[in-house]
PDB file of N, CA and C in Angstrom:
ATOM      1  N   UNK A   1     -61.018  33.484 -25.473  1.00  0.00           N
ATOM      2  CA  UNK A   1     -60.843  32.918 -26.798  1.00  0.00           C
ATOM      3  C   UNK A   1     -60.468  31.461 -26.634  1.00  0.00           C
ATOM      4  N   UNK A   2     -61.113  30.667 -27.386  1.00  0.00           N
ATOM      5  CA  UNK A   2     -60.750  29.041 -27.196  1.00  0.00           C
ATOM      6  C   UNK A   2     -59.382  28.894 -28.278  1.00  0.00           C
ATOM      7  N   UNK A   3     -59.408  28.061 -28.272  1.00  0.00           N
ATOM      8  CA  UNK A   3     -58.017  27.104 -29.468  1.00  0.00           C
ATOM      9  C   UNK A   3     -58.783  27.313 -31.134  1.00  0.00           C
ATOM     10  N   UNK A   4     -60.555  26.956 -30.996  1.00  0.00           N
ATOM     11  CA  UNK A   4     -61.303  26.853 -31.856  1.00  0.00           C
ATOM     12  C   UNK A   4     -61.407  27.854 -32.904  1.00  0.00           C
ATOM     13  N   UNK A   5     -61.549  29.212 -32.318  1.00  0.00           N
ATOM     14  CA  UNK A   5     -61.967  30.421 -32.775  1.00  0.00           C
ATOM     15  C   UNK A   5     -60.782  31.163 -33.441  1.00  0.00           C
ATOM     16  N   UNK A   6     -61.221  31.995 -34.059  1.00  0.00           N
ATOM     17  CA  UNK A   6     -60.227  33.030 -34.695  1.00  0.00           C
ATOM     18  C   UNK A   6     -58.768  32.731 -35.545  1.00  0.00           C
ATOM     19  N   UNK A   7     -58.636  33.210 -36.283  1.00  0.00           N
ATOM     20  CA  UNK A   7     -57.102  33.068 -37.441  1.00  0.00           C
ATOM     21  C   UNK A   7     -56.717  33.631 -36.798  1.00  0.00           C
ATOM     22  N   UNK A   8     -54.895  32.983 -36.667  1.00  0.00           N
ATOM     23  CA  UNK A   8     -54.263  33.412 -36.301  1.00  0.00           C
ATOM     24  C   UNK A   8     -53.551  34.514 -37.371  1.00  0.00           C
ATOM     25  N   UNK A   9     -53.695  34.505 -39.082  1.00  0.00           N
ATOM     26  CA  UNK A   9     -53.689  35.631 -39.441  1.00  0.00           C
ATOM     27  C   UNK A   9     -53.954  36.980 -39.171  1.00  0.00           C
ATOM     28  N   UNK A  10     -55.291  36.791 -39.046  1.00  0.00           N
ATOM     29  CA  UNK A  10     -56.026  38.125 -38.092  1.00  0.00           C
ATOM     30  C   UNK A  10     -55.191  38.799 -36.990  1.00  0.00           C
ATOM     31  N   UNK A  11     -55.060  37.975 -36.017  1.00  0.00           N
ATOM     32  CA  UNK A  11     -53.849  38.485 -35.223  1.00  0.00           C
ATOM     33  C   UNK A  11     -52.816  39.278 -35.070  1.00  0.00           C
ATOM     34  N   UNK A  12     -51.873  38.307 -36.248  1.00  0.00           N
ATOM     35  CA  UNK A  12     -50.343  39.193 -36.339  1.00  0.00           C
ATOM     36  C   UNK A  12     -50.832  40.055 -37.193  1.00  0.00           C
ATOM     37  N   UNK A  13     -52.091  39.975 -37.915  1.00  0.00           N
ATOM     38  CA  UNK A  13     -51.837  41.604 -38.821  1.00  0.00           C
ATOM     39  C   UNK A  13     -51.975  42.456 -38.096  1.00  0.00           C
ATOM     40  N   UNK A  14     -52.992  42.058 -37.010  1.00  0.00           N
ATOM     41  CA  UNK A  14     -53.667  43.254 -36.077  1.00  0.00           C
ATOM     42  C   UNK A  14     -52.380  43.511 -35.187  1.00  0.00           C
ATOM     43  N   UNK A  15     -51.367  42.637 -34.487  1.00  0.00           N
ATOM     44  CA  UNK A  15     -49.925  42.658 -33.493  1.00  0.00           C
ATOM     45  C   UNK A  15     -49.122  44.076 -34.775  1.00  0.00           C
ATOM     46  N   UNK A  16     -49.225  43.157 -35.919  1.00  0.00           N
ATOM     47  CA  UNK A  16     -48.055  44.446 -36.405  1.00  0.00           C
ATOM     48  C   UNK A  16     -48.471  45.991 -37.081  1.00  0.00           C
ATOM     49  N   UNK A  17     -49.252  45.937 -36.842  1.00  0.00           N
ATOM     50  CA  UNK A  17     -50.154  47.166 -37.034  1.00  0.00           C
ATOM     51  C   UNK A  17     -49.683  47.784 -35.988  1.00  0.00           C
ATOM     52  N   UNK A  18     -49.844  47.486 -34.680  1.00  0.00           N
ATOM     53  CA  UNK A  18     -49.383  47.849 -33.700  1.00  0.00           C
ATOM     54  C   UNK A  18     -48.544  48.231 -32.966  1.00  0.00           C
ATOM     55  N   UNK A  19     -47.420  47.227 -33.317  1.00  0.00           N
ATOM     56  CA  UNK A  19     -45.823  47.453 -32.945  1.00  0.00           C
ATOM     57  C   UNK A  19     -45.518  48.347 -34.025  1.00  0.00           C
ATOM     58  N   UNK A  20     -45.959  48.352 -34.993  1.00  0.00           N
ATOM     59  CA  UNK A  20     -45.665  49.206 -35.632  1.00  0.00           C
ATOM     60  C   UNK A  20     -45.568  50.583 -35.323  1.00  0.00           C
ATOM     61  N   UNK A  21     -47.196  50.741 -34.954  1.00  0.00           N
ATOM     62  CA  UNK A  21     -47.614  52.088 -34.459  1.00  0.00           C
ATOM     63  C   UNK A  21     -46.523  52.513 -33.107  1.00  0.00           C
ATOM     64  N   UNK A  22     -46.019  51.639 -32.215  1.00  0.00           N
ATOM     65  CA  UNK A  22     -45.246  51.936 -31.101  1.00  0.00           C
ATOM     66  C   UNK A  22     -43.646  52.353 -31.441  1.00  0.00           C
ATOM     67  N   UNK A  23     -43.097  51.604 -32.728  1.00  0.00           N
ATOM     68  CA  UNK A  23     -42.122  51.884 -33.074  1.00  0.00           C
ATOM     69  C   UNK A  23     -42.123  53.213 -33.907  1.00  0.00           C
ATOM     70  N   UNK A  24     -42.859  53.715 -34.619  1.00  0.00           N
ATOM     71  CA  UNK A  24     -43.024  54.809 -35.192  1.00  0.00           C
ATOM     72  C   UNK A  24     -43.409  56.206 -34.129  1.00  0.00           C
ATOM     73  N   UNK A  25     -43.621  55.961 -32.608  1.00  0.00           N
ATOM     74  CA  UNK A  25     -43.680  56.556 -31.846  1.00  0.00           C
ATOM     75  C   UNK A  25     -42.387  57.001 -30.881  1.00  0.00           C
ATOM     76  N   UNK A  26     -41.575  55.455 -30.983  1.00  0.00           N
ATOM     77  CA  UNK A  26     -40.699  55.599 -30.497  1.00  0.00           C
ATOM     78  C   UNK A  26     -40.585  55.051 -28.769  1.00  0.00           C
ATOM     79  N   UNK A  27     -41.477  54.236 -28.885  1.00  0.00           N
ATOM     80  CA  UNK A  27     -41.710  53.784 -27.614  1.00  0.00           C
ATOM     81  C   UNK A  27     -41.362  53.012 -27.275  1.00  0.00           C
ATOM     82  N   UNK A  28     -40.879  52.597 -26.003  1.00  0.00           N
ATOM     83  CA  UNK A  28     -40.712  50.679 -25.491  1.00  0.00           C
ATOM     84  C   UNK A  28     -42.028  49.901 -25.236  1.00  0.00           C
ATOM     85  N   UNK A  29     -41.607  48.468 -25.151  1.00  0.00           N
ATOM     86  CA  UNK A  29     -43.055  47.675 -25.005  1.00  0.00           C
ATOM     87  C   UNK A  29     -43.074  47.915 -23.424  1.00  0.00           C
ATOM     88  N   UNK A  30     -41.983  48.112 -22.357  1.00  0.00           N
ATOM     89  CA  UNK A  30     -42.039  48.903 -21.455  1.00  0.00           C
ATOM     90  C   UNK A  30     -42.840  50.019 -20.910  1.00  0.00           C
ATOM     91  N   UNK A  31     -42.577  51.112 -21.466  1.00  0.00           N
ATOM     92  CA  UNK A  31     -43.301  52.089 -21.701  1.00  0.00           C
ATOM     93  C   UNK A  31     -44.995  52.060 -21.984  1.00  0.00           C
ATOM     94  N   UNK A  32     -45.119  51.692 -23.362  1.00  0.00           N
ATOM     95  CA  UNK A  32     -46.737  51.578 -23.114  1.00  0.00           C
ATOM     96  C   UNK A  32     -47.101  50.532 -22.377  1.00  0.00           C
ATOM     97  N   UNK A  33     -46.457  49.317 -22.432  1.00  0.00           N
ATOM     98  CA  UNK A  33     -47.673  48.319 -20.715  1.00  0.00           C
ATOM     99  C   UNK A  33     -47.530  49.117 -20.039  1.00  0.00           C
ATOM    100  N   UNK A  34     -46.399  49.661 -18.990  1.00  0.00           N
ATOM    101  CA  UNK A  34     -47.025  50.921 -18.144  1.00  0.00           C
ATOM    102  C   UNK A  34     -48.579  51.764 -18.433  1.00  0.00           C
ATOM    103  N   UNK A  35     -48.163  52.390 -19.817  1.00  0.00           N
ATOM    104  CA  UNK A  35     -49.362  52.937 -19.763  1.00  0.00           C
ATOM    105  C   UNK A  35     -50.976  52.017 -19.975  1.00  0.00           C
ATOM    106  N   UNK A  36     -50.521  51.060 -20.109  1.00  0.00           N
ATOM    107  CA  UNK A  36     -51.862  50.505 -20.609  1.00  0.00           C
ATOM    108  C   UNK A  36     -51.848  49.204 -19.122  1.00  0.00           C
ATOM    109  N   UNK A  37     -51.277  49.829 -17.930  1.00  0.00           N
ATOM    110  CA  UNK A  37     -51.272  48.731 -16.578  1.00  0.00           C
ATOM    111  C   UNK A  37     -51.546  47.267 -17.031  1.00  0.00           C
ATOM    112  N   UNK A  38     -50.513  46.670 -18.071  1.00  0.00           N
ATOM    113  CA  UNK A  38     -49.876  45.548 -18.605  1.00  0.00           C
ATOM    114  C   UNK A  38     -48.991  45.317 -18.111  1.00  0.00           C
ATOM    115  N   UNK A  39     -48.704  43.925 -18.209  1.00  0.00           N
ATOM    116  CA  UNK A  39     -47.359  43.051 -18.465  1.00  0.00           C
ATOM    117  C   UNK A  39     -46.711  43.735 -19.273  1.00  0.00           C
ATOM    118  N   UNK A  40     -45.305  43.538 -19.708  1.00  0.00           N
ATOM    119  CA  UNK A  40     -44.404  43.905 -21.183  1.00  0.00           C
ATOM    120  C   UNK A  40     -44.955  42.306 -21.927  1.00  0.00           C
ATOM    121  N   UNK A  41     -44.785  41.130 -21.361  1.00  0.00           N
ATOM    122  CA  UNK A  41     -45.143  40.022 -21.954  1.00  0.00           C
ATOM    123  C   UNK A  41     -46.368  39.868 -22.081  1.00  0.00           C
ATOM    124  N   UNK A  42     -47.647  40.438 -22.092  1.00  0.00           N
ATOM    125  CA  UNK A  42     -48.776  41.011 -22.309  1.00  0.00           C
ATOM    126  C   UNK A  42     -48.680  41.218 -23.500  1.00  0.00           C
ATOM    127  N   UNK A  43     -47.916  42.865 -23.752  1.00  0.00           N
ATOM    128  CA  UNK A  43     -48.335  43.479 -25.039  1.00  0.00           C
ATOM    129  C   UNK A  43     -46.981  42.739 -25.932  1.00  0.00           C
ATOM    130  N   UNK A  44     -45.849  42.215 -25.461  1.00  0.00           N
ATOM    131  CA  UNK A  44     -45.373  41.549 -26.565  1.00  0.00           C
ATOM    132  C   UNK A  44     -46.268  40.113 -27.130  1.00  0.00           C
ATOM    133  N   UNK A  45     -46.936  39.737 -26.785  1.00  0.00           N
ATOM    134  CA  UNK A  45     -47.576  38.777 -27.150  1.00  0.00           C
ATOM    135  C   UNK A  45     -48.880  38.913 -28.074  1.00  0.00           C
ATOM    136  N   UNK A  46     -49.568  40.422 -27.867  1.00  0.00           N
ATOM    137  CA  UNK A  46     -50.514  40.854 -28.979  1.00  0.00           C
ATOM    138  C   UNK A  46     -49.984  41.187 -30.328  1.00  0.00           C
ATOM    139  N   UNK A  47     -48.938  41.960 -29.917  1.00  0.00           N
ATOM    140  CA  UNK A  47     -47.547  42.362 -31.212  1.00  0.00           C
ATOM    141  C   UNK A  47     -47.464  40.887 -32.401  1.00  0.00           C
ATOM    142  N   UNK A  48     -47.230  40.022 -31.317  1.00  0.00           N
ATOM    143  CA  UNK A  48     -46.802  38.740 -32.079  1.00  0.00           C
ATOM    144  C   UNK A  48     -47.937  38.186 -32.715  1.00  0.00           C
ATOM    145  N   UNK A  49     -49.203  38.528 -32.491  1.00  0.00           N
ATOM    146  CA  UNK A  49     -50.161  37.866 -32.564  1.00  0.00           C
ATOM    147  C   UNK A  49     -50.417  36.611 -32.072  1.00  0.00           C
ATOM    148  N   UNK A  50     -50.163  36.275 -30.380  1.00  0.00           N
ATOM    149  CA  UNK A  50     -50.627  34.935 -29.921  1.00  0.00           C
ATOM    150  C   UNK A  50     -51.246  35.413 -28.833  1.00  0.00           C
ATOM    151  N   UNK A  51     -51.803  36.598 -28.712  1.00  0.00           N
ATOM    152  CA  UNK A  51     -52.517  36.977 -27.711  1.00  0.00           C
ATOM    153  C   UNK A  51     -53.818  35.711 -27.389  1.00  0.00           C
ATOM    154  N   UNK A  52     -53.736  35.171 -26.042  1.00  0.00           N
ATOM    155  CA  UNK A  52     -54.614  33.953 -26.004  1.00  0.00           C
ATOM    156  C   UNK A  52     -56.324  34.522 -25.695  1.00  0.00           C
ATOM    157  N   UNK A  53     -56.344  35.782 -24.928  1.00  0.00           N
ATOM    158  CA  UNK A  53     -57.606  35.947 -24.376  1.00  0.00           C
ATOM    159  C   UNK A  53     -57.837  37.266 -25.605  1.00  0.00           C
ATOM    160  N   UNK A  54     -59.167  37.337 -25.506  1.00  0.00           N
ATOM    161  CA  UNK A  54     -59.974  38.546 -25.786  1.00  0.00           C
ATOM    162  C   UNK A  54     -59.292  40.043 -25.916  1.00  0.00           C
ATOM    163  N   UNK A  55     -59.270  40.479 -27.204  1.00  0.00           N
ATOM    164  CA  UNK A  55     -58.880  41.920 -27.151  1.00  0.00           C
ATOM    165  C   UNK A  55     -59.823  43.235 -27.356  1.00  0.00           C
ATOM    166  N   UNK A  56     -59.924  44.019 -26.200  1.00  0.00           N
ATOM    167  CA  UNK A  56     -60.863  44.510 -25.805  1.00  0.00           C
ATOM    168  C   UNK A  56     -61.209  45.623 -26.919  1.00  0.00           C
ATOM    169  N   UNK A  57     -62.360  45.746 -27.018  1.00  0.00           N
ATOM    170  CA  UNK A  57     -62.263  47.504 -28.146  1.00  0.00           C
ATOM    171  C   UNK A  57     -61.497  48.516 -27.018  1.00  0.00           C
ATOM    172  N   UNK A  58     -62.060  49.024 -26.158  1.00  0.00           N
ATOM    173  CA  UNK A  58     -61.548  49.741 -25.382  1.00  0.00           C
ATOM    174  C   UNK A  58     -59.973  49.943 -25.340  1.00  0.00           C
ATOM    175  N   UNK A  59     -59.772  49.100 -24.561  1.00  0.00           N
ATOM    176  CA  UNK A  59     -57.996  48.451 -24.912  1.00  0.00           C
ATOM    177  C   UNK A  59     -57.238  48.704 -26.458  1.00  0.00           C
ATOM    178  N   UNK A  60     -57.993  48.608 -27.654  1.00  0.00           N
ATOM    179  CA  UNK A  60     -57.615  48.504 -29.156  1.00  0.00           C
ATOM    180  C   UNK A  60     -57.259  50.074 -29.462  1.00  0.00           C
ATOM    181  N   UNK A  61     -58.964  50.909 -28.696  1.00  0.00           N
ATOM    182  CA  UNK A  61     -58.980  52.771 -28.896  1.00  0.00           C
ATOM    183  C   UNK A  61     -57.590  52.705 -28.012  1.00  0.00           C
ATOM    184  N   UNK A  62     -57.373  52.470 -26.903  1.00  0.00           N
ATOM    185  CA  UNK A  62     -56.565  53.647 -26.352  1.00  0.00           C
ATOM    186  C   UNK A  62     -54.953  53.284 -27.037  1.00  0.00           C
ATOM    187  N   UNK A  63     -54.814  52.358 -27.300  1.00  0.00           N
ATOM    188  CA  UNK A  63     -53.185  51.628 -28.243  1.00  0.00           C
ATOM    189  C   UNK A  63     -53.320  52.850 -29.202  1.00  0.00           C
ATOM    190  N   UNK A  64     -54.819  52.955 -30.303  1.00  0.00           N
ATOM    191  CA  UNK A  64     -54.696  53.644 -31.243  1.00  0.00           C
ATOM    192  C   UNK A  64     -54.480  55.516 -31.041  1.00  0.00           C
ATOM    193  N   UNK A  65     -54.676  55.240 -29.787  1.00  0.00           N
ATOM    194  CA  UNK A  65     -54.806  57.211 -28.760  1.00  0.00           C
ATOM    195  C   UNK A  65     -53.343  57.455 -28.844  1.00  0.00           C
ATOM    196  N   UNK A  66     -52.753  56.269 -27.720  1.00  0.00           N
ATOM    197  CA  UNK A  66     -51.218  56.265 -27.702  1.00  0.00           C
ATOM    198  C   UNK A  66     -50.489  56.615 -28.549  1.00  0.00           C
ATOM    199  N   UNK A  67     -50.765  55.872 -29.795  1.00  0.00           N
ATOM    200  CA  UNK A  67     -49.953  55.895 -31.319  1.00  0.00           C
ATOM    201  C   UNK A  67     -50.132  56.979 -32.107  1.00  0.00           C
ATOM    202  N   UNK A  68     -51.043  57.560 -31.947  1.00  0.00           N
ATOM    203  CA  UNK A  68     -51.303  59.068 -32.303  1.00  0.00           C
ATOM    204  C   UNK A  68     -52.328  58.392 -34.199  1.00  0.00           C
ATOM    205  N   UNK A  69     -52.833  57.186 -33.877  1.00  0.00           N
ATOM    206  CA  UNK A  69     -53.558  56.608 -34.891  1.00  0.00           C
ATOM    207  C   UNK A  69     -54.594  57.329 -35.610  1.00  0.00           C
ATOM    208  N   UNK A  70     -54.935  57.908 -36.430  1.00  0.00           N
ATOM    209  CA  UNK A  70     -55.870  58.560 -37.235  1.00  0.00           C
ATOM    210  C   UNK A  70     -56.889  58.508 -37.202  1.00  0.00           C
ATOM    211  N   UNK A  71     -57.950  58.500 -37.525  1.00  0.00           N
ATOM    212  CA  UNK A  71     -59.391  58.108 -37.353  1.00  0.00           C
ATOM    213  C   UNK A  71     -59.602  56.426 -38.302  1.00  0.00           C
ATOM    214  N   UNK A  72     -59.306  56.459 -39.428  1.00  0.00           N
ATOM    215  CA  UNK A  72     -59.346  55.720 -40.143  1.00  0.00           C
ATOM    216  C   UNK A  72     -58.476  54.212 -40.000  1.00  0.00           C
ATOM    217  N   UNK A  73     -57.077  54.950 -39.343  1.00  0.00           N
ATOM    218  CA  UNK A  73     -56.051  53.405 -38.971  1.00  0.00           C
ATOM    219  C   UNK A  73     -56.717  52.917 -37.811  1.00  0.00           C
ATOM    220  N   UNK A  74     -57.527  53.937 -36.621  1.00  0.00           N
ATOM    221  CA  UNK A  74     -58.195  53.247 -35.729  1.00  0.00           C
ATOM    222  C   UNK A  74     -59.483  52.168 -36.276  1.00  0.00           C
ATOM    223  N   UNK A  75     -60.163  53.057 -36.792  1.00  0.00           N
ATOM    224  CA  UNK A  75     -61.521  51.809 -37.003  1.00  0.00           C
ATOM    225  C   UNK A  75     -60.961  50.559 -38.047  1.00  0.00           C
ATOM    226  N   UNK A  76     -59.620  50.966 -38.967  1.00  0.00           N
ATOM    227  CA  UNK A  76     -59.287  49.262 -39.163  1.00  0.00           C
ATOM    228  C   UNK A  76     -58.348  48.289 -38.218  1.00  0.00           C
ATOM    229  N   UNK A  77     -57.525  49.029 -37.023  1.00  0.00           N
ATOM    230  CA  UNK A  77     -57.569  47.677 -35.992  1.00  0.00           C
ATOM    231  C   UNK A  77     -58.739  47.838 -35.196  1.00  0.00           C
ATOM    232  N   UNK A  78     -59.390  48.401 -34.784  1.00  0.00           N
ATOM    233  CA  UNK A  78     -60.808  47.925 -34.053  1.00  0.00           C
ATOM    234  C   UNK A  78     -61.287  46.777 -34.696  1.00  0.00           C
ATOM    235  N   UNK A  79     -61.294  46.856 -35.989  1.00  0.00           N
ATOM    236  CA  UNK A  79     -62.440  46.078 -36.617  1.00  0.00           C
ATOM    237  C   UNK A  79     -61.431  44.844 -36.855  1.00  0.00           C
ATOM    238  N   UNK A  80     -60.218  44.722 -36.777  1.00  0.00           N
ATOM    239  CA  UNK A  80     -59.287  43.261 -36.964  1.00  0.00           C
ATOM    240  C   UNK A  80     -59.457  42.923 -35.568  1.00  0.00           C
ATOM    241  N   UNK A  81     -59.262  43.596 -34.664  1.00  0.00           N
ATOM    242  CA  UNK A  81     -59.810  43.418 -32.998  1.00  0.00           C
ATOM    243  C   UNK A  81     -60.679  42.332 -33.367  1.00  0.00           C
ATOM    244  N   UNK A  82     -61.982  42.956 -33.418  1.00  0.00           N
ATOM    245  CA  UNK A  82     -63.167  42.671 -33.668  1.00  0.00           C
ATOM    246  C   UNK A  82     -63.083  40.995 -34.041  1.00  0.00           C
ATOM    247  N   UNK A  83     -62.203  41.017 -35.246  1.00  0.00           N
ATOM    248  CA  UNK A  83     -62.207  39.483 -35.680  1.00  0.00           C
ATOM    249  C   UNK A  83     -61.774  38.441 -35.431  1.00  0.00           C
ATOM    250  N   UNK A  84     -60.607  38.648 -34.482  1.00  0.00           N
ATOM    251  CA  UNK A  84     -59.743  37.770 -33.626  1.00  0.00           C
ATOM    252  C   UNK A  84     -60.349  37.088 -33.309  1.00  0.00           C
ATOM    253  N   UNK A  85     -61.164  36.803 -32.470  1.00  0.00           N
ATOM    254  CA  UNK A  85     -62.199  35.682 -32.571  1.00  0.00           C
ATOM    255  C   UNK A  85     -63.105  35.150 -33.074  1.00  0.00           C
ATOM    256  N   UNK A  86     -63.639  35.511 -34.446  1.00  0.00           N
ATOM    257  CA  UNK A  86     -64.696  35.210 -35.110  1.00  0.00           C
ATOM    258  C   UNK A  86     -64.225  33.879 -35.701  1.00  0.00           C
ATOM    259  N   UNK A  87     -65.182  32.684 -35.646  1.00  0.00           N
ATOM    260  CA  UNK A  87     -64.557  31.246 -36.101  1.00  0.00           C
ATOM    261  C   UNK A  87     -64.664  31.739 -37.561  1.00  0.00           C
ATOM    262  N   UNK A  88     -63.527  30.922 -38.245  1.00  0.00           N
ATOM    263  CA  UNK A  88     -63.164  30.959 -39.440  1.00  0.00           C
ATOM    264  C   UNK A  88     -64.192  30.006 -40.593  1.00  0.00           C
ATOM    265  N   UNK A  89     -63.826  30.305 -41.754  1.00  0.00           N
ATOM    266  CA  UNK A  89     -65.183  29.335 -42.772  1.00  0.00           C
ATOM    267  C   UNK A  89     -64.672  28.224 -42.617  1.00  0.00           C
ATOM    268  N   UNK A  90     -63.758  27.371 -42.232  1.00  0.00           N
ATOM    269  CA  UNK A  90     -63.172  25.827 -42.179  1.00  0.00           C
ATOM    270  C   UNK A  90     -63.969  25.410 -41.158  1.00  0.00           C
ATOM    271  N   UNK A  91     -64.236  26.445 -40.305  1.00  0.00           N
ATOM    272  CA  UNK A  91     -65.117  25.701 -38.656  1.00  0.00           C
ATOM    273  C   UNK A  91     -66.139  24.834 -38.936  1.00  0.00           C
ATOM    274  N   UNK A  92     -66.926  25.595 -39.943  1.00  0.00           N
ATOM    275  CA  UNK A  92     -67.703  24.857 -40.431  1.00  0.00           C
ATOM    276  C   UNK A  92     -67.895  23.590 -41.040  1.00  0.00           C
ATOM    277  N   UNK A  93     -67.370  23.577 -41.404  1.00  0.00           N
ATOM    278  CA  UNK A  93     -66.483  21.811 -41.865  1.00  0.00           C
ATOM    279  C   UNK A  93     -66.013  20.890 -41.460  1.00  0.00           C
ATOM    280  N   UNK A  94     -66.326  20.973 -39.571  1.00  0.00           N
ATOM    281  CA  UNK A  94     -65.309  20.517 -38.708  1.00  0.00           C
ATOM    282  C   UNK A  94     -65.897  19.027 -38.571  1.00  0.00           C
ATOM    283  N   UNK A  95     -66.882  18.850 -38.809  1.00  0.00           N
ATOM    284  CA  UNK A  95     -67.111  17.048 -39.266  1.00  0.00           C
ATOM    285  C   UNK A  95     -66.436  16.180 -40.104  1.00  0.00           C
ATOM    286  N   UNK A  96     -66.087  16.769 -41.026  1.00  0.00           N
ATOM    287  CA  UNK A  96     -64.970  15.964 -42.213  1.00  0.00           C
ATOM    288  C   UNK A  96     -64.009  16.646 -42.398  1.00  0.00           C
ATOM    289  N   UNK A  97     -63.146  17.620 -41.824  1.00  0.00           N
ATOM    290  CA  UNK A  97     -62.153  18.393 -41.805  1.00  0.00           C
ATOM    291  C   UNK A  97     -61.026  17.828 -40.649  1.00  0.00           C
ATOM    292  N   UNK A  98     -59.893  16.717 -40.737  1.00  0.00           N
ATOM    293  CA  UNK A  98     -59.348  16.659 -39.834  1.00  0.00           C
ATOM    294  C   UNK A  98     -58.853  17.754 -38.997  1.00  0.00           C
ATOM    295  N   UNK A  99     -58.458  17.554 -37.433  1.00  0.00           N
ATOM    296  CA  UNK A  99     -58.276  18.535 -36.781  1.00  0.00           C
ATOM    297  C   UNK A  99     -56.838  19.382 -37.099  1.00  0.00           C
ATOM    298  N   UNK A 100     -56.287  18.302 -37.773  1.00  0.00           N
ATOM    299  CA  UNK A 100     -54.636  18.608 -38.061  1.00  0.00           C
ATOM    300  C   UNK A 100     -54.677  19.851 -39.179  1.00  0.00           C
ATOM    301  N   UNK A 101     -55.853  20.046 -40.164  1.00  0.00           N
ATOM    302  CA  UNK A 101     -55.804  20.919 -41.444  1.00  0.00           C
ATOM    303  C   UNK A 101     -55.745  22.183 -40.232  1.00  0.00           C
ATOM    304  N   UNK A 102     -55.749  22.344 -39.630  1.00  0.00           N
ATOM    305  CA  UNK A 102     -55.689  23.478 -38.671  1.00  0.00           C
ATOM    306  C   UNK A 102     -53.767  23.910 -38.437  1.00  0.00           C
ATOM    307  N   UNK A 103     -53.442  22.896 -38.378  1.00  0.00           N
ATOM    308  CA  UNK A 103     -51.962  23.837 -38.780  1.00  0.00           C
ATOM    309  C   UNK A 103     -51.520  24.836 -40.009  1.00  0.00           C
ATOM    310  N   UNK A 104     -52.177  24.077 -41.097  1.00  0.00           N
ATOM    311  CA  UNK A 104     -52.129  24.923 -42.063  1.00  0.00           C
ATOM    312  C   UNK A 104     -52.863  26.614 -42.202  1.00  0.00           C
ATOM    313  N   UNK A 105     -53.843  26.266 -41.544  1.00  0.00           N
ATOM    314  CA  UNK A 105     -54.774  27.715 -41.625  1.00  0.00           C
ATOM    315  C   UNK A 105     -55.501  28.022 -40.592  1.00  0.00           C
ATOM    316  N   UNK A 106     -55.211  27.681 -39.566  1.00  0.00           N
ATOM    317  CA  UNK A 106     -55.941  27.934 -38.193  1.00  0.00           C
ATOM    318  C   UNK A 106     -55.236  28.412 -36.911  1.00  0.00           C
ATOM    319  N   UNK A 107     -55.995  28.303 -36.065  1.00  0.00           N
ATOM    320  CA  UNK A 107     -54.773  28.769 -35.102  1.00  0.00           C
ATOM    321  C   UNK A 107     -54.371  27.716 -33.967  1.00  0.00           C
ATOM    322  N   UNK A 108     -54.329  26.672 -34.266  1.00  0.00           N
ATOM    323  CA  UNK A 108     -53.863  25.969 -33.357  1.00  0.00           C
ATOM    324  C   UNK A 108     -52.645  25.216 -33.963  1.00  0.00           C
ATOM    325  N   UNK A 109     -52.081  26.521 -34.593  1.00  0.00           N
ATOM    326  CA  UNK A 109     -50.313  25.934 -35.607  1.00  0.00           C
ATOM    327  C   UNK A 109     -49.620  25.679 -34.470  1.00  0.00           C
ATOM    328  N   UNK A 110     -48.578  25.043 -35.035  1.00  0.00           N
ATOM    329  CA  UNK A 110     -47.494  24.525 -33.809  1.00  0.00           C
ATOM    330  C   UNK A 110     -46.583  25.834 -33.302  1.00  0.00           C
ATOM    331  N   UNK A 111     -46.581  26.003 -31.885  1.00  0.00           N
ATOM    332  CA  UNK A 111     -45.051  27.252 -31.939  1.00  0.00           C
ATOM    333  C   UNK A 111     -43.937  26.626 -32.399  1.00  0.00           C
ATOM    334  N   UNK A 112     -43.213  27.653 -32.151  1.00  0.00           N
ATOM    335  CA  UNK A 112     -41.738  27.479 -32.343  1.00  0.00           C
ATOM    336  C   UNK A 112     -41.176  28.070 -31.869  1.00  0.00           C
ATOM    337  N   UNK A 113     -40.181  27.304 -30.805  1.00  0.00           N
ATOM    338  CA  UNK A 113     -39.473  27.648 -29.297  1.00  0.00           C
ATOM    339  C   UNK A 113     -38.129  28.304 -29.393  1.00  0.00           C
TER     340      UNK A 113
END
């Protein structure tokens, strides 16, 4: 995934969907990176939604296996998966769109340490 691509909205909805699903299980972020042969700072970082690289479908099913996810809560984070990288409608605009309007709605917002 570049700096370019994907809302960072997309993200944390798809992160708290997730932690969600782990806390309603009762799990540590411990616990499932084990199971998913992760970092803990791995899967805390998808949670948060600043996951920097690619989130795999594969990887998305088995979170949703873990969580005991439904048929239906699975195919809607697959499909927020899915979007994490899809460039946003502003991309398009990126000739007369300063690069800075991207804090506001993109994902190259500033952290905060």
């Amino acid at each position: 995934m570049t700096d370019e691509g994907g809302s960072t909205l997309t993200k944390r909805q798809l992160g708290r969907y997730l932690r969600d699903g782990r806390s309603e299980l009762g799990a540590t972020l411990e616990e499932v990176a084990a199971m998913m042969q992760w970092s803990k700072s791995k899967l805390s970082r998808i949670e948060k939604g600043e996951s920097g690289g690619v989130l795999r479908e594969l990887d998305i099913r088995e979170l949703s296996r873990i969580y005991g996810f439904d048929d239906d809560k699975t195919t809607a984070v697959v499909g927020l998966a899915r979007q994490t990288d899809a460039k946003c409608w502003w991309h398009t605009f990126d000739d007369v769109i300063r690069k800075s309007f991207n804090m506001y709605v993109g994902s190259n917002s500033p952290r905060r340490h």
